[in-house]
PDB file of N, CA and C in Angstrom:
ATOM      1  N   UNK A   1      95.191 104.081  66.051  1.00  0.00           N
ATOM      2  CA  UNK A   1      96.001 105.284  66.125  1.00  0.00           C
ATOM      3  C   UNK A   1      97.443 104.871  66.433  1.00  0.00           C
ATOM      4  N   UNK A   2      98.364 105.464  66.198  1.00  0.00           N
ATOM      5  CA  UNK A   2      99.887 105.179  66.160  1.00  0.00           C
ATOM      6  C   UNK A   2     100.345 106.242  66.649  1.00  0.00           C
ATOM      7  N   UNK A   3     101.027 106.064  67.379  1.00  0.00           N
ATOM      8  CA  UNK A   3     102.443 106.404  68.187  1.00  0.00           C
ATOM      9  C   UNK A   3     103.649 106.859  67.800  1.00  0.00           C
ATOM     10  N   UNK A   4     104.391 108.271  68.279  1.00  0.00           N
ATOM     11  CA  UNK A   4     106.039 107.757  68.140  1.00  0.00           C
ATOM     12  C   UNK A   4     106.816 107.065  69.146  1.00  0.00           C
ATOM     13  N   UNK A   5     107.798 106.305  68.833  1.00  0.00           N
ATOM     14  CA  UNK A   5     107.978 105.193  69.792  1.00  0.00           C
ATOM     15  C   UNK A   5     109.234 106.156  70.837  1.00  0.00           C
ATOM     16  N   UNK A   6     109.503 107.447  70.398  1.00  0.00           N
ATOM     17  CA  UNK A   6     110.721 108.149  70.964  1.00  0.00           C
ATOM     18  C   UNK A   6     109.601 109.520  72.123  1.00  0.00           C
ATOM     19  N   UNK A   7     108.442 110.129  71.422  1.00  0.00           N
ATOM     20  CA  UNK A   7     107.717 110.895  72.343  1.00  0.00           C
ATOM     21  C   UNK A   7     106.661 110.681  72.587  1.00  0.00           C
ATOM     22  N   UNK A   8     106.227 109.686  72.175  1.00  0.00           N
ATOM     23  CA  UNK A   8     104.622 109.314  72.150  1.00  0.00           C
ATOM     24  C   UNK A   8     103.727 109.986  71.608  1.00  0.00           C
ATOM     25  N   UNK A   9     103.810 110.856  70.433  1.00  0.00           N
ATOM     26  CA  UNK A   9     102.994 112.053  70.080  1.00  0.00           C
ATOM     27  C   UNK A   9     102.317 111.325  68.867  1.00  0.00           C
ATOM     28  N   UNK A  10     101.036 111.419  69.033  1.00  0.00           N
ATOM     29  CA  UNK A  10      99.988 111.077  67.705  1.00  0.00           C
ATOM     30  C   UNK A  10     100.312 111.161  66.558  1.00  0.00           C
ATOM     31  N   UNK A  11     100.259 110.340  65.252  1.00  0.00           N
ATOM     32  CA  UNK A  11     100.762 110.029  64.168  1.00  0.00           C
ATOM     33  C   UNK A  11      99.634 109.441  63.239  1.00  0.00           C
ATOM     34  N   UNK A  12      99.873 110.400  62.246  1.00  0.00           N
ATOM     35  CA  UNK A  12      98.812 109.852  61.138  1.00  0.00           C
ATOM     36  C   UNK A  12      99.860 108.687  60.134  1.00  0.00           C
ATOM     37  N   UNK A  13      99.240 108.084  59.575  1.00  0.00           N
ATOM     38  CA  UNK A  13      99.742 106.564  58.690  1.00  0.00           C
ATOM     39  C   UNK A  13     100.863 106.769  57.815  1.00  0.00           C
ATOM     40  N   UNK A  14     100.865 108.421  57.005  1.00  0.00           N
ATOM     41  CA  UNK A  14     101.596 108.369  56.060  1.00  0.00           C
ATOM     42  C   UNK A  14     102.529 109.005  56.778  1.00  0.00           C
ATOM     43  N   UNK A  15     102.726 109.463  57.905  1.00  0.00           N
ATOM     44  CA  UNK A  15     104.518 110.223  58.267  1.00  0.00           C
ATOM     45  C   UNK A  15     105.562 109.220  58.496  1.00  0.00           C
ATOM     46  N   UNK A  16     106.709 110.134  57.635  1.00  0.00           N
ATOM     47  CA  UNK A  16     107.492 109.520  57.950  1.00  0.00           C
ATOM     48  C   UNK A  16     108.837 110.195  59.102  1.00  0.00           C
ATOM     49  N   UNK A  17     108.762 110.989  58.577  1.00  0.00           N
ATOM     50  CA  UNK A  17     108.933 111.621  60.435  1.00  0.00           C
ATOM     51  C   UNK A  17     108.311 112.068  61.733  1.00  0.00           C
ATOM     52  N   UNK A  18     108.418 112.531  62.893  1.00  0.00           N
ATOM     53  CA  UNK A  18     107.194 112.536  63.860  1.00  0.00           C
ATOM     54  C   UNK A  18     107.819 114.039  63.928  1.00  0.00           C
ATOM     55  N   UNK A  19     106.368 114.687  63.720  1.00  0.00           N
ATOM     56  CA  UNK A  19     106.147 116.095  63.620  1.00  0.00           C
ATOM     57  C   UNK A  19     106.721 117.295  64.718  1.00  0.00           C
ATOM     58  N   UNK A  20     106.701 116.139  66.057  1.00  0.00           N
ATOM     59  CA  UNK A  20     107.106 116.602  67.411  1.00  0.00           C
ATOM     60  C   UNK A  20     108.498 116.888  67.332  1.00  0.00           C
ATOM     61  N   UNK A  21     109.065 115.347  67.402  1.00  0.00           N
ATOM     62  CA  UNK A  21     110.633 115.387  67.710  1.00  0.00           C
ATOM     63  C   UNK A  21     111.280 114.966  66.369  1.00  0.00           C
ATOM     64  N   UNK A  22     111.073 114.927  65.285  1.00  0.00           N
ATOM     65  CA  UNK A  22     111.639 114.177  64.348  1.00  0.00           C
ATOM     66  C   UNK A  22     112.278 113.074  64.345  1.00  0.00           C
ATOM     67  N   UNK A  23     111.844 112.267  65.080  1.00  0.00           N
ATOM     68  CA  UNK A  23     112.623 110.648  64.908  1.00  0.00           C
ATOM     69  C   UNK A  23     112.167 110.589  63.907  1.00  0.00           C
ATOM     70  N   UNK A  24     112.461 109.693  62.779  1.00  0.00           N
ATOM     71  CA  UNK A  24     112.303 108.994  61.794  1.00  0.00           C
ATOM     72  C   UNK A  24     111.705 107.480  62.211  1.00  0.00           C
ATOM     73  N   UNK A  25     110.765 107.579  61.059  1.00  0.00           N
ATOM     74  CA  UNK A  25     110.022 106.652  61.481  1.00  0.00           C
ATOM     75  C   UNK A  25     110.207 105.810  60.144  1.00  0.00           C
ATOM     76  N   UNK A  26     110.278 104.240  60.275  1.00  0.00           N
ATOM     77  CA  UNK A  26     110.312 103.052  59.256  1.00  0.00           C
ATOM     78  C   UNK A  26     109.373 102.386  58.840  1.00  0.00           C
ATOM     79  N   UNK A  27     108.429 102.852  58.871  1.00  0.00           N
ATOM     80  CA  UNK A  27     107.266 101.643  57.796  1.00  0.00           C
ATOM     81  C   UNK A  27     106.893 101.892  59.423  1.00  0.00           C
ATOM     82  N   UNK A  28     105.751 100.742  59.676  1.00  0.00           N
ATOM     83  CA  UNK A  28     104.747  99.978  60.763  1.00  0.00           C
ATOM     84  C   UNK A  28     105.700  99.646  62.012  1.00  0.00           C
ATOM     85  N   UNK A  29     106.480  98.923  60.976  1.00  0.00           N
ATOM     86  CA  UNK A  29     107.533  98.298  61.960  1.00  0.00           C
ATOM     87  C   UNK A  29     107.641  99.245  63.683  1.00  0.00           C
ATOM     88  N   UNK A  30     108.464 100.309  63.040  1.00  0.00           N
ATOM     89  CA  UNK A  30     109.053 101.018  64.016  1.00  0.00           C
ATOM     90  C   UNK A  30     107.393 101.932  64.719  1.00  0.00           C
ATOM     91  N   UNK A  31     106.652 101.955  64.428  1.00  0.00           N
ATOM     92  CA  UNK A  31     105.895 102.934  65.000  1.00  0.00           C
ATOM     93  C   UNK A  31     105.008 101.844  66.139  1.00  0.00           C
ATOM     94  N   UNK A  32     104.786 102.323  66.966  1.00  0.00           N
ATOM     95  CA  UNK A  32     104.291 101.703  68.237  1.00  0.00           C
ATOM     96  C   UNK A  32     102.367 101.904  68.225  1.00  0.00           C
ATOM     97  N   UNK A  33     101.878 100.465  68.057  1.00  0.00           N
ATOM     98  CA  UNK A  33     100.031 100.828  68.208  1.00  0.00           C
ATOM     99  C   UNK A  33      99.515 101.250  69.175  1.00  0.00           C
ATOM    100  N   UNK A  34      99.999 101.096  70.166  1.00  0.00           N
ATOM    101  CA  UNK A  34      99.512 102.051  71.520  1.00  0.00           C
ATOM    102  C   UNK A  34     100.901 102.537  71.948  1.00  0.00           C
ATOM    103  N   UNK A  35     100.043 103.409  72.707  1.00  0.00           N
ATOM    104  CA  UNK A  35     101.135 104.632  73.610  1.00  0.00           C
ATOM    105  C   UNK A  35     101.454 104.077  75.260  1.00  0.00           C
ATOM    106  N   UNK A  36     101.049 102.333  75.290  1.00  0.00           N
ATOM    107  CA  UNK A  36     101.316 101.908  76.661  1.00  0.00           C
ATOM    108  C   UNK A  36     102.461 101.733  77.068  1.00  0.00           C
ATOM    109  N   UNK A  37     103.387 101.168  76.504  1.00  0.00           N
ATOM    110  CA  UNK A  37     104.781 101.267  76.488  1.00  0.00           C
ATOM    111  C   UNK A  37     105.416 102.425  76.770  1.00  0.00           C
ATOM    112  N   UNK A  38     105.092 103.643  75.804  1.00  0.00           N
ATOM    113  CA  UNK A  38     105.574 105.262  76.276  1.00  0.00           C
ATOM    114  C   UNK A  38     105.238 105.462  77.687  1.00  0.00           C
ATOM    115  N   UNK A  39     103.989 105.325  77.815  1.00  0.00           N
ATOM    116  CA  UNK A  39     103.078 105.643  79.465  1.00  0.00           C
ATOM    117  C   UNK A  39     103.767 104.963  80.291  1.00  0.00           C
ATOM    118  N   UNK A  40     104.279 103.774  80.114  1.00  0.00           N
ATOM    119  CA  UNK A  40     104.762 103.032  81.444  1.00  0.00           C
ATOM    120  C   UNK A  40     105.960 103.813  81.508  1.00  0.00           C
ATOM    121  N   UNK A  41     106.636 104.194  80.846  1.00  0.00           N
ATOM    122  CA  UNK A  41     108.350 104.801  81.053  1.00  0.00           C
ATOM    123  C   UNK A  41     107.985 106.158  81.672  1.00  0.00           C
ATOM    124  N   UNK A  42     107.348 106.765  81.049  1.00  0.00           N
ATOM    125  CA  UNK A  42     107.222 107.974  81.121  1.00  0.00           C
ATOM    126  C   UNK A  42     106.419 107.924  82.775  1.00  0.00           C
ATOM    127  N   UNK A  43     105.566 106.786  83.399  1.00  0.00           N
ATOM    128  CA  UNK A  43     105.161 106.733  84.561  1.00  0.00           C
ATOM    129  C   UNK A  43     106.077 106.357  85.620  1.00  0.00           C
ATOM    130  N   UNK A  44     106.880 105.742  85.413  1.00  0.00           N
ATOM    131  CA  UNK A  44     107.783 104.843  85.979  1.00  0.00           C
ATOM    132  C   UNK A  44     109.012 106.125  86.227  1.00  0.00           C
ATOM    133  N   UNK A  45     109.052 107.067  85.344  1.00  0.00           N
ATOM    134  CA  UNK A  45     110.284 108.039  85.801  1.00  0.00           C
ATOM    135  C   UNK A  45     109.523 109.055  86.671  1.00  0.00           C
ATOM    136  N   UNK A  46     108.154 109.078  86.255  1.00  0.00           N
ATOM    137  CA  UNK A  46     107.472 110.170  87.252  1.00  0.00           C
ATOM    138  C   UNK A  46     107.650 109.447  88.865  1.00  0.00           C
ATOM    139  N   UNK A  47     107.788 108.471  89.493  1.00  0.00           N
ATOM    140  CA  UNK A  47     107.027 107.536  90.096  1.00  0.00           C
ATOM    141  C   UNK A  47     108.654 108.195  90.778  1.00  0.00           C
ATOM    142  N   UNK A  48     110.095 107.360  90.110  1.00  0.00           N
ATOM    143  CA  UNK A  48     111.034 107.786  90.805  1.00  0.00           C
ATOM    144  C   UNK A  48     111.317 109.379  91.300  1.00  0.00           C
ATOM    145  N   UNK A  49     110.826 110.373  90.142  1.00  0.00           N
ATOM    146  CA  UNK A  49     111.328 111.451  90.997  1.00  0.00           C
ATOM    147  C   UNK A  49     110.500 112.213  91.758  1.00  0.00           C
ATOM    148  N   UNK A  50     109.522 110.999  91.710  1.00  0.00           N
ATOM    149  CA  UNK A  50     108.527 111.671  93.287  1.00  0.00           C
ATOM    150  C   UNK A  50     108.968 111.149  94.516  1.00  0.00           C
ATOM    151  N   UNK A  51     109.369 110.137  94.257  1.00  0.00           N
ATOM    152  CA  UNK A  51     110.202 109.454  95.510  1.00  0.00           C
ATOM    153  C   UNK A  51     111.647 110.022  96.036  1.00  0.00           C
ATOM    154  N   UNK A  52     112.626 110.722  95.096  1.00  0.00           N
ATOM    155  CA  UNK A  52     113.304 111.205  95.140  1.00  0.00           C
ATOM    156  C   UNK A  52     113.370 112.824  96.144  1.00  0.00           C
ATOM    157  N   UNK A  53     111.869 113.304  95.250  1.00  0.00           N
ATOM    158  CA  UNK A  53     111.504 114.350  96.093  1.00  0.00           C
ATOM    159  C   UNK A  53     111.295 114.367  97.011  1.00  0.00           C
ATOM    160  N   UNK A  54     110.751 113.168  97.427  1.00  0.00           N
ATOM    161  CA  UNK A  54     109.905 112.797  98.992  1.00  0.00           C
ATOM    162  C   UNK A  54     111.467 112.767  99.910  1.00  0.00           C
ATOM    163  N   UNK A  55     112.054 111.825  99.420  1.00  0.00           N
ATOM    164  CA  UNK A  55     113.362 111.366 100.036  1.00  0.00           C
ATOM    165  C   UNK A  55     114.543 112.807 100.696  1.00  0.00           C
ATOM    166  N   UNK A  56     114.141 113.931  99.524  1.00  0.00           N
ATOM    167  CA  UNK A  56     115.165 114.748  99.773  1.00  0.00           C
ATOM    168  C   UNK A  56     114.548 116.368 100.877  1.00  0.00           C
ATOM    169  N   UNK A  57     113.367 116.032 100.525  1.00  0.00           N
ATOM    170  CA  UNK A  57     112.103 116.614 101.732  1.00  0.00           C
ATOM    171  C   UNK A  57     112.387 116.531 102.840  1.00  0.00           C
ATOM    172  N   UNK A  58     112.601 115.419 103.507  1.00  0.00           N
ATOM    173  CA  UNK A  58     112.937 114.437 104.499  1.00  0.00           C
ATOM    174  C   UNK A  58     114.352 114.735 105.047  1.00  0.00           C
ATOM    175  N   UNK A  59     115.035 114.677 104.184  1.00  0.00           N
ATOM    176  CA  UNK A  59     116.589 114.868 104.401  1.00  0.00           C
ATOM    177  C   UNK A  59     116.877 116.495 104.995  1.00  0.00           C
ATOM    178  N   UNK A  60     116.027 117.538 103.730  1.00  0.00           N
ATOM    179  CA  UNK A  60     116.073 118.960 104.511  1.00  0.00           C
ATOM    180  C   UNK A  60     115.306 118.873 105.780  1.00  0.00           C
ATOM    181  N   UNK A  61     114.470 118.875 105.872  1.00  0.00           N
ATOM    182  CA  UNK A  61     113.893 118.420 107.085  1.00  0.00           C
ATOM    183  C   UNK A  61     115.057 118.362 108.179  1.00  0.00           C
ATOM    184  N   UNK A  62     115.061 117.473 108.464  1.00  0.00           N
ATOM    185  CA  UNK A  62     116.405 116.579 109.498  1.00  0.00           C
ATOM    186  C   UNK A  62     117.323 117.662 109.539  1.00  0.00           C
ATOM    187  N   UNK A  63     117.747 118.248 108.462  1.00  0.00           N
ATOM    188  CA  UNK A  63     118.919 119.539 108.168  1.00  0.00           C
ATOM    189  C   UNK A  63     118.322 120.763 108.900  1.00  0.00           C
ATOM    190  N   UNK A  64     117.355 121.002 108.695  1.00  0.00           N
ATOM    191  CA  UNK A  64     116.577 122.367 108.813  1.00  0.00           C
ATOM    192  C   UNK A  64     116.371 122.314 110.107  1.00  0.00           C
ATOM    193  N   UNK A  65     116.027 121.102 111.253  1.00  0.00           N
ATOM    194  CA  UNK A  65     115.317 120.776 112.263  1.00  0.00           C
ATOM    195  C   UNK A  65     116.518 121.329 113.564  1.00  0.00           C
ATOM    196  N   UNK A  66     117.765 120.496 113.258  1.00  0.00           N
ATOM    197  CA  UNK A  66     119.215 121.265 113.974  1.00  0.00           C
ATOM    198  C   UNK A  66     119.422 122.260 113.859  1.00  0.00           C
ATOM    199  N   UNK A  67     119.074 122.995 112.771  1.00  0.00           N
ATOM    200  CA  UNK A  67     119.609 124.667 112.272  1.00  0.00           C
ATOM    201  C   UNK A  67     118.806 125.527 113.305  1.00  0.00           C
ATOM    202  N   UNK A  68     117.514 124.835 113.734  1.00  0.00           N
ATOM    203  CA  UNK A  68     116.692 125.962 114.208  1.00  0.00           C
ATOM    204  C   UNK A  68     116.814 125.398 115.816  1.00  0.00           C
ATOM    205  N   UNK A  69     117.847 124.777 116.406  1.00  0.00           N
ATOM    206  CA  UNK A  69     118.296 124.718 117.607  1.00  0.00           C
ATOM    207  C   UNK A  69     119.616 125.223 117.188  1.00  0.00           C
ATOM    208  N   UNK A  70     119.967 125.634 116.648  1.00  0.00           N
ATOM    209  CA  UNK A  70     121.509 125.802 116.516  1.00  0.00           C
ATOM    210  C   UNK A  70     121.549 127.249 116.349  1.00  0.00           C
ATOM    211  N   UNK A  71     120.655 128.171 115.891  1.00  0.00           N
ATOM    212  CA  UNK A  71     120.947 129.247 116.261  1.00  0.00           C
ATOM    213  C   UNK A  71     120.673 129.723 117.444  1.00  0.00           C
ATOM    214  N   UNK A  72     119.386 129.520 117.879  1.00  0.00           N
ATOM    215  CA  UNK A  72     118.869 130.273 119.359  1.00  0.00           C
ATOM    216  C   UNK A  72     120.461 129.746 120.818  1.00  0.00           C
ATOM    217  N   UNK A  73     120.765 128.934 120.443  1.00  0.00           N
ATOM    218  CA  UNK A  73     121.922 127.563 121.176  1.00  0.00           C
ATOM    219  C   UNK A  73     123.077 128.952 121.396  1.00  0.00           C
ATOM    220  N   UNK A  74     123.687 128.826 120.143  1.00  0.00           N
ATOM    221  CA  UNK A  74     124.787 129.619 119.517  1.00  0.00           C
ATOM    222  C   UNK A  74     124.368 131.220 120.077  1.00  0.00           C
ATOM    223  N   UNK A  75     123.264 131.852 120.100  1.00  0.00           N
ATOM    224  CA  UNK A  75     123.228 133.308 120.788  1.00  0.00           C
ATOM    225  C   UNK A  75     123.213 133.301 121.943  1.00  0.00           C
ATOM    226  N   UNK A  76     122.117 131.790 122.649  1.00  0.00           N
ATOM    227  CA  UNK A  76     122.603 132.037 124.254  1.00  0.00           C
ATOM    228  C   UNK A  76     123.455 132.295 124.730  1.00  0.00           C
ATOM    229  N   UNK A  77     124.583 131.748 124.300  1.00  0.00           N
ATOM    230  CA  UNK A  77     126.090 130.894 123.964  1.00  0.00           C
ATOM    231  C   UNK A  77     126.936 132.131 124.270  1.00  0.00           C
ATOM    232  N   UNK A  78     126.652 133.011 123.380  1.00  0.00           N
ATOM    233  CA  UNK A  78     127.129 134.108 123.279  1.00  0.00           C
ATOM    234  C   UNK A  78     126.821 135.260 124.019  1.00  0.00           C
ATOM    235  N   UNK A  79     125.409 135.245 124.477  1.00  0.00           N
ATOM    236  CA  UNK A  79     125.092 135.892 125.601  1.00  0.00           C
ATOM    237  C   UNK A  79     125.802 135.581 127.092  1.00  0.00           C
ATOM    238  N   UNK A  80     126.270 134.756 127.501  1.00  0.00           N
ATOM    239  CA  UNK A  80     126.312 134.103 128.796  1.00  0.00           C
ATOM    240  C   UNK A  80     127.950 134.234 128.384  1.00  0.00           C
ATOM    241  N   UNK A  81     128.742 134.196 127.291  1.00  0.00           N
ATOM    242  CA  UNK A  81     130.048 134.638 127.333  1.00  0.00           C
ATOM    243  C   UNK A  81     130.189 135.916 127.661  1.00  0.00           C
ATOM    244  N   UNK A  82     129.481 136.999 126.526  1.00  0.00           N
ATOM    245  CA  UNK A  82     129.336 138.510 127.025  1.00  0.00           C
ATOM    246  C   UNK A  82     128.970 138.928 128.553  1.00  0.00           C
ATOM    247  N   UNK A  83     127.859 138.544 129.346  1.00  0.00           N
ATOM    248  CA  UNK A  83     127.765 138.841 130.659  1.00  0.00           C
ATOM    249  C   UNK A  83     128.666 137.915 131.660  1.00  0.00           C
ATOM    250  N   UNK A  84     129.437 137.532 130.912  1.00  0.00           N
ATOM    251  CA  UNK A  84     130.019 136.412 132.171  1.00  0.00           C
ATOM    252  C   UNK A  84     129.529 135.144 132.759  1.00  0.00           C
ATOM    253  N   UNK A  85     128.707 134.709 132.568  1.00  0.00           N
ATOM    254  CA  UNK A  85     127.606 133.835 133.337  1.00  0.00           C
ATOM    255  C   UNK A  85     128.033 131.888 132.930  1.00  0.00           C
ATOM    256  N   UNK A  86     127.934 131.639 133.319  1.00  0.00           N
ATOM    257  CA  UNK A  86     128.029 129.989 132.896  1.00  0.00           C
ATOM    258  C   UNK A  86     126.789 129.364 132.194  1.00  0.00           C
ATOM    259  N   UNK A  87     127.114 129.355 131.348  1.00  0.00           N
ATOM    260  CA  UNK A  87     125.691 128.156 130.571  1.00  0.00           C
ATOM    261  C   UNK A  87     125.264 127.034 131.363  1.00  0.00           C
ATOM    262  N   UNK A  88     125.813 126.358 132.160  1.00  0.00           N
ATOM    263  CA  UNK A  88     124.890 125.319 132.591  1.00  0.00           C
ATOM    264  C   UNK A  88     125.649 124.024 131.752  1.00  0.00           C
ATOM    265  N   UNK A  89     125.849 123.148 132.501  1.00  0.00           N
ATOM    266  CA  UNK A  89     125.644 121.264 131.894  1.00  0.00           C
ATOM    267  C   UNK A  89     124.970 120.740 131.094  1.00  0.00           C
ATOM    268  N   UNK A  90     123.128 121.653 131.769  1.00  0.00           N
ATOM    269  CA  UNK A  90     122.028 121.311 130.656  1.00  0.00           C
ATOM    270  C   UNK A  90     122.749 121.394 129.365  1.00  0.00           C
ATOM    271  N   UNK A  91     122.693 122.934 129.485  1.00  0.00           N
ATOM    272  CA  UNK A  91     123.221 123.775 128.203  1.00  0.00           C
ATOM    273  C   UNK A  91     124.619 123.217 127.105  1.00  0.00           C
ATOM    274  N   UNK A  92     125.156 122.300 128.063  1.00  0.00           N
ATOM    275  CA  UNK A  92     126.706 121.858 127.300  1.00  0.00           C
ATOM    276  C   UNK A  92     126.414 120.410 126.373  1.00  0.00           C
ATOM    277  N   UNK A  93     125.544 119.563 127.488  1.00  0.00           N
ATOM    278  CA  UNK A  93     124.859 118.571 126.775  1.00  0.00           C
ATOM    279  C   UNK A  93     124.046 118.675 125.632  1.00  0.00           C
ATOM    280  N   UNK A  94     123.392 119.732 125.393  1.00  0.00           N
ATOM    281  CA  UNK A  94     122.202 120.200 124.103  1.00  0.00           C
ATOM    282  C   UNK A  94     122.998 120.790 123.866  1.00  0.00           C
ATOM    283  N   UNK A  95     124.128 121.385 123.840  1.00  0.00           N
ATOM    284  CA  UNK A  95     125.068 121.851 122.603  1.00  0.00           C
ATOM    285  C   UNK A  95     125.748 120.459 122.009  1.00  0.00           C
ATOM    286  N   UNK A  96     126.405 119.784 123.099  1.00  0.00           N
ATOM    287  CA  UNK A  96     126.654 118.755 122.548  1.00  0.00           C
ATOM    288  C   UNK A  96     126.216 117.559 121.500  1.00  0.00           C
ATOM    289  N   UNK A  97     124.897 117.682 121.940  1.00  0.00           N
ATOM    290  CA  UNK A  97     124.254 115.888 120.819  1.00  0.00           C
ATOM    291  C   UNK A  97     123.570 117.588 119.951  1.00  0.00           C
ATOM    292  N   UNK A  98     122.923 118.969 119.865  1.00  0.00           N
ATOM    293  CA  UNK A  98     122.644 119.528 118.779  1.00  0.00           C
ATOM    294  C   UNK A  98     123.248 120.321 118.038  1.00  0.00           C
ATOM    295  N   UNK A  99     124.446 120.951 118.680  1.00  0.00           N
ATOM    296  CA  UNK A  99     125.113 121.414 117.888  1.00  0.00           C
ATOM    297  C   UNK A  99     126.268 121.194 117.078  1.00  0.00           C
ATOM    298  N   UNK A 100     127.195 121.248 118.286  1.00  0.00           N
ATOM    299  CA  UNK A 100     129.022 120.385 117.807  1.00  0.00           C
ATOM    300  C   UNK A 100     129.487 119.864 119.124  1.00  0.00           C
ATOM    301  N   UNK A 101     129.709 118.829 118.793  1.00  0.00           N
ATOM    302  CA  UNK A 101     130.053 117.862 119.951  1.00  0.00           C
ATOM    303  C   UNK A 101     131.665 118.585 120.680  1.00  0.00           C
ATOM    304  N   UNK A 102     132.541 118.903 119.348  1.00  0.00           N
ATOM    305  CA  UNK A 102     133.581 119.358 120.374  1.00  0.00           C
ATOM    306  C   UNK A 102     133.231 121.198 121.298  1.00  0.00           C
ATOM    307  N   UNK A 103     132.052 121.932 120.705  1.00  0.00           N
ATOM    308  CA  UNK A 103     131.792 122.741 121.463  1.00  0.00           C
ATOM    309  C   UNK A 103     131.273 122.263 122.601  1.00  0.00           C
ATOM    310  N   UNK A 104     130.635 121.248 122.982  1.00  0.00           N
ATOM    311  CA  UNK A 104     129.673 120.822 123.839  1.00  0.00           C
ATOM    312  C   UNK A 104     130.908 120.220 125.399  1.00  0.00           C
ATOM    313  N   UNK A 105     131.708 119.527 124.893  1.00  0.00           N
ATOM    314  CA  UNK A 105     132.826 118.573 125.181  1.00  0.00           C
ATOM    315  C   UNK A 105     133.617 120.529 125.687  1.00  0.00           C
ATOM    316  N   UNK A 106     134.173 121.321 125.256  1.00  0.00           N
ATOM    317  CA  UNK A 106     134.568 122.197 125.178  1.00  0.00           C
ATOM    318  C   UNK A 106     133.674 123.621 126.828  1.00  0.00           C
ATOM    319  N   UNK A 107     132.363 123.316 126.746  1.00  0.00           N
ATOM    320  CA  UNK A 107     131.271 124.438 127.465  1.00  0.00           C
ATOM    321  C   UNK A 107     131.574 123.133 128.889  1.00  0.00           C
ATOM    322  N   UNK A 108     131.642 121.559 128.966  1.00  0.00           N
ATOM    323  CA  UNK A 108     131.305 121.076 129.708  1.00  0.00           C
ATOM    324  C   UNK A 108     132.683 121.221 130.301  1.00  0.00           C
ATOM    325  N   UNK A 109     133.875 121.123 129.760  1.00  0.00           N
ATOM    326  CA  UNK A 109     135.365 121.511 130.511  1.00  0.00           C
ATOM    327  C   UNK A 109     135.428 122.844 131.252  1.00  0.00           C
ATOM    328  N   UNK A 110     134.977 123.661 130.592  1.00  0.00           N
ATOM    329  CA  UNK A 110     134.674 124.767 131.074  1.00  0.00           C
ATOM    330  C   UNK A 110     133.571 125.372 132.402  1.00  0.00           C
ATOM    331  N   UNK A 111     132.526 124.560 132.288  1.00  0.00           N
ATOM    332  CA  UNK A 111     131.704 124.360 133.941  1.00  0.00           C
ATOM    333  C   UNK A 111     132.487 123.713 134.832  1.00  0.00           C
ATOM    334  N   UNK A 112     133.196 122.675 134.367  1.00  0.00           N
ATOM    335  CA  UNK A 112     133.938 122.097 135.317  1.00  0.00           C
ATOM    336  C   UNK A 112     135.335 122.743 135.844  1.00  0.00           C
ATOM    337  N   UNK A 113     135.421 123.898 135.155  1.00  0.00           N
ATOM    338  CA  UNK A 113     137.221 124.728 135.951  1.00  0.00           C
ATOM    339  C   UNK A 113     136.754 125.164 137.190  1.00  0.00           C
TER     340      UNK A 113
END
């Protein structure tokens, strides 16, 4: 059985174009006897953009993980401005390394007046 060497799609002896994608096909020459060659490319790109996916999974992750200290952070934040109250050191430090360092640097000047 024969191959196109551009989609890998099944080919009877006498085409001379491939029915799929129309590459043109040249005699024997150009047509491929197995489809292992197609399979490896065609595996080999699956292979990267699963890794890719994995990679960028990971990355939201890490993104997503701060966001969900960064809001509850940010309303305390805002609560304890509205009633007056001082957030706390705790509170300036975990703003600091989770939210924004110059807010954090900023809440800790501010415990300290």
């Amino acid at each position: 059985m024969n191959y196109c060497p551009k989609c890998g799609t099944k080919l009877e002896n006498d085409h001379r174009f491939c029915p799929n994608c129309g590459h043109e096909l040249y005699g024997n020459a150009e047509v491929v006897d197995s489809q292992s060659s197609y399979n490896g490319d065609h595996e080999a790109l699956q292979q990267v953009a699963k890794i890719f996916m994995i990679i960028m999974t990971i990355l939201a992750g890490f993104a997503l993980f701060p966001l969900i200290w960064m809001v509850p952070m940010t309303v305390h934040y805002s609560r304890c401005i509205r009633n007056g109250r001082k957030a706390g050191v705790a509170f300036a430090i975990c703003t600091l390394l989770f939210c924004s360092f110059i807010s954090g640097i900023l809440i800790l000047v501010d415990e300290n007046a």
